[in-house]
C-alpha atoms as a PDB file:
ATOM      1  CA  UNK A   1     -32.229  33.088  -7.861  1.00  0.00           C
ATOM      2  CA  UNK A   2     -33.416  30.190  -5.019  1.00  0.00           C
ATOM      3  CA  UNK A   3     -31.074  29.236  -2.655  1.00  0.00           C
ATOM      4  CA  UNK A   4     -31.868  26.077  -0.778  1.00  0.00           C
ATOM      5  CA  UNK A   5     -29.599  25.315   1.949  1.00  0.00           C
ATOM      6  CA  UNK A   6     -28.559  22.238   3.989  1.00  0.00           C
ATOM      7  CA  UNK A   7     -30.524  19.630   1.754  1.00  0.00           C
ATOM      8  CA  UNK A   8     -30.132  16.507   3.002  1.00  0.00           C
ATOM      9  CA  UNK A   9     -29.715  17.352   6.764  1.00  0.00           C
ATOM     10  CA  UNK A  10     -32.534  14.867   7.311  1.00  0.00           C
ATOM     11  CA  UNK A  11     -34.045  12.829   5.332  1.00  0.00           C
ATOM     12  CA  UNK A  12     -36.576  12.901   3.004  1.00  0.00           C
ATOM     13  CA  UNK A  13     -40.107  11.118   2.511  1.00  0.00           C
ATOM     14  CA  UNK A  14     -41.547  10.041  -0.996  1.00  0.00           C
ATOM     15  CA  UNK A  15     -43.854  12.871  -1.014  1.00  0.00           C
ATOM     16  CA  UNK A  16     -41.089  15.614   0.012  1.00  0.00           C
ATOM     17  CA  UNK A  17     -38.464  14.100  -2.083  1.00  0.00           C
ATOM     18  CA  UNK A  18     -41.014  14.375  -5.053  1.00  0.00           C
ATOM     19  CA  UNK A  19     -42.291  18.063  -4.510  1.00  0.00           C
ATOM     20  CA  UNK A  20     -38.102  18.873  -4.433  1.00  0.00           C
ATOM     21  CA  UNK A  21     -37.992  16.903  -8.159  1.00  0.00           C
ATOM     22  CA  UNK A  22     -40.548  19.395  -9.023  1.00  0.00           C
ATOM     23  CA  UNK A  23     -38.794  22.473  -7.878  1.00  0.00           C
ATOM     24  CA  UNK A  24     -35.804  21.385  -9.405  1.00  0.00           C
ATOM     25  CA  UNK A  25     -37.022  20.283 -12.561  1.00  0.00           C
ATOM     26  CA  UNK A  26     -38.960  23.268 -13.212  1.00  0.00           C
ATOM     27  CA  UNK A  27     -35.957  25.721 -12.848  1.00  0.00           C
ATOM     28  CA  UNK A  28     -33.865  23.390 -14.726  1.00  0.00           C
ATOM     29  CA  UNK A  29     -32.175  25.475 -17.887  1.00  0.00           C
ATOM     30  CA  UNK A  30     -34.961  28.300 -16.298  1.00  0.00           C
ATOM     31  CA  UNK A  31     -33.617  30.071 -13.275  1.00  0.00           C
ATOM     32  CA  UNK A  32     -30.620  30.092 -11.343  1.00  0.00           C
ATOM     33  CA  UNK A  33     -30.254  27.358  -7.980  1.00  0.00           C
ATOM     34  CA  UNK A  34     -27.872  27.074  -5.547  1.00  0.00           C
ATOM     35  CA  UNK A  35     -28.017  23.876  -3.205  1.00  0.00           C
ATOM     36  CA  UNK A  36     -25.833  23.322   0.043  1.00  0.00           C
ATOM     37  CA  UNK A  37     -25.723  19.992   1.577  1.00  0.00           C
ATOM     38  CA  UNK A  38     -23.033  18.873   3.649  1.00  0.00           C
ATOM     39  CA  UNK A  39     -23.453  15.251   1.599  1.00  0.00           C
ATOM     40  CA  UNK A  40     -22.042  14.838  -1.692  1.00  0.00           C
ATOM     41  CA  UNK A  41     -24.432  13.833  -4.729  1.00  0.00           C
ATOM     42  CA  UNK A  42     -23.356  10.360  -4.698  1.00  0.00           C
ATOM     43  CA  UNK A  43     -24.771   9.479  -1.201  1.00  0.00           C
ATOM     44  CA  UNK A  44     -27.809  11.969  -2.054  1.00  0.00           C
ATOM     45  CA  UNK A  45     -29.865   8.404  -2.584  1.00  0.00           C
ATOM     46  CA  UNK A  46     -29.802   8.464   1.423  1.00  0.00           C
ATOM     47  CA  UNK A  47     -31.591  11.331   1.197  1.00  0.00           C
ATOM     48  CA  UNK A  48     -33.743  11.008  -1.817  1.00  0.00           C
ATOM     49  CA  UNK A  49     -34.292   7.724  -2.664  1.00  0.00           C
ATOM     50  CA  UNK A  50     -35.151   6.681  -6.035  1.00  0.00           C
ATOM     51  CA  UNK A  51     -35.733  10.128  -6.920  1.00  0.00           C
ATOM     52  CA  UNK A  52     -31.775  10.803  -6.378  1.00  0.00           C
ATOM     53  CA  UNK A  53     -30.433   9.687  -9.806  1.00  0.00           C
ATOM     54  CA  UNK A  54     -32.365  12.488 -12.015  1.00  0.00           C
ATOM     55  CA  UNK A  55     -32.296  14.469  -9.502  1.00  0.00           C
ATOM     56  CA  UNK A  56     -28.148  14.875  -9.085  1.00  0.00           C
ATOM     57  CA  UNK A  57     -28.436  14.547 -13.321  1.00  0.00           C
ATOM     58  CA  UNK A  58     -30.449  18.108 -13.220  1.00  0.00           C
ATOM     59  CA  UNK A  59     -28.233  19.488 -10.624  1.00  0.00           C
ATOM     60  CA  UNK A  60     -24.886  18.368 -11.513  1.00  0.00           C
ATOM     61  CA  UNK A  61     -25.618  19.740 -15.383  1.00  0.00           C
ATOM     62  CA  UNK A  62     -24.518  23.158 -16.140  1.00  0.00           C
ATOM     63  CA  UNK A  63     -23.776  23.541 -12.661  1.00  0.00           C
ATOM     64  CA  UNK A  64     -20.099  24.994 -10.369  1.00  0.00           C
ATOM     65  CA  UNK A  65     -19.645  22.913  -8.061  1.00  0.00           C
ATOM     66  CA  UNK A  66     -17.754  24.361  -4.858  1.00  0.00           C
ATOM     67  CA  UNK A  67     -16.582  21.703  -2.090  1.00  0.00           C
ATOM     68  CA  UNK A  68     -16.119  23.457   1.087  1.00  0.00           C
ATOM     69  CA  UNK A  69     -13.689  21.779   3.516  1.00  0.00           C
ATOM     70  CA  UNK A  70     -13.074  22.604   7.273  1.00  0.00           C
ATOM     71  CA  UNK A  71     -14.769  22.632  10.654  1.00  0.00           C
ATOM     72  CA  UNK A  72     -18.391  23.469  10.825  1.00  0.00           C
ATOM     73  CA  UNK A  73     -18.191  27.841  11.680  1.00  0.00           C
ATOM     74  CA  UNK A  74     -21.074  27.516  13.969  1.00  0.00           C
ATOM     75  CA  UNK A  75     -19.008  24.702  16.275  1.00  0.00           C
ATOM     76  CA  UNK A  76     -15.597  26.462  15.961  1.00  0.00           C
ATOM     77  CA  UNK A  77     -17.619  29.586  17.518  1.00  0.00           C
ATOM     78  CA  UNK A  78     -19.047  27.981  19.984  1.00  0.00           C
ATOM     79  CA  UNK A  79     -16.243  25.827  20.860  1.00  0.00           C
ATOM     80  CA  UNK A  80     -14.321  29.072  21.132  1.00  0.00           C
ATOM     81  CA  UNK A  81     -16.760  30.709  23.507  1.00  0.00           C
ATOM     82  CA  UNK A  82     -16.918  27.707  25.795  1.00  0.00           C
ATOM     83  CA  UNK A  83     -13.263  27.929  25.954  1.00  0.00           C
ATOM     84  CA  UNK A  84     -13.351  31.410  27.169  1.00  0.00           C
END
């Protein structure tokens, strides 16, 4: 099991986006991967560039996808602390 969390926070260059391919594509029907992003696959071309189409297709295949709505934990914390 990987876990790679908060992909797409910033974006990716050619070279990054490409080494990610690889990771993904070589665990693909292999091992287990869970991805957070705060961006949903459909804007992960910001991210990715051309690499995002076959990218999402490998991720999106076989996979659960969970959607997590609310306020960010680490801001409602701190908010809450300030407020104090």
């Amino acid at each position: 099991m990987l876990i790679v969390d908060e992909v797409g926070y910033t974006p990716f260059d050619a070279a990054t986006a490409g080494l990610f391919f690889q990771l993904v594509a070589h665990r693909y029907e292999r091992a287990s991967l869970i991805v957070t992003s705060d961006r949903p696959l459909g804007r992960w071309d910001e991210v990715f560039g051309a690499s995002a189409p076959a990218l999402t297709d490998r991720l999106a295949h076989h996979a659960e996808l969970v959607r997590l709505d609310g306020d960010s934990y680490r801001t409602r914390r701190t908010t809450s602390a300030w407020a104090e």
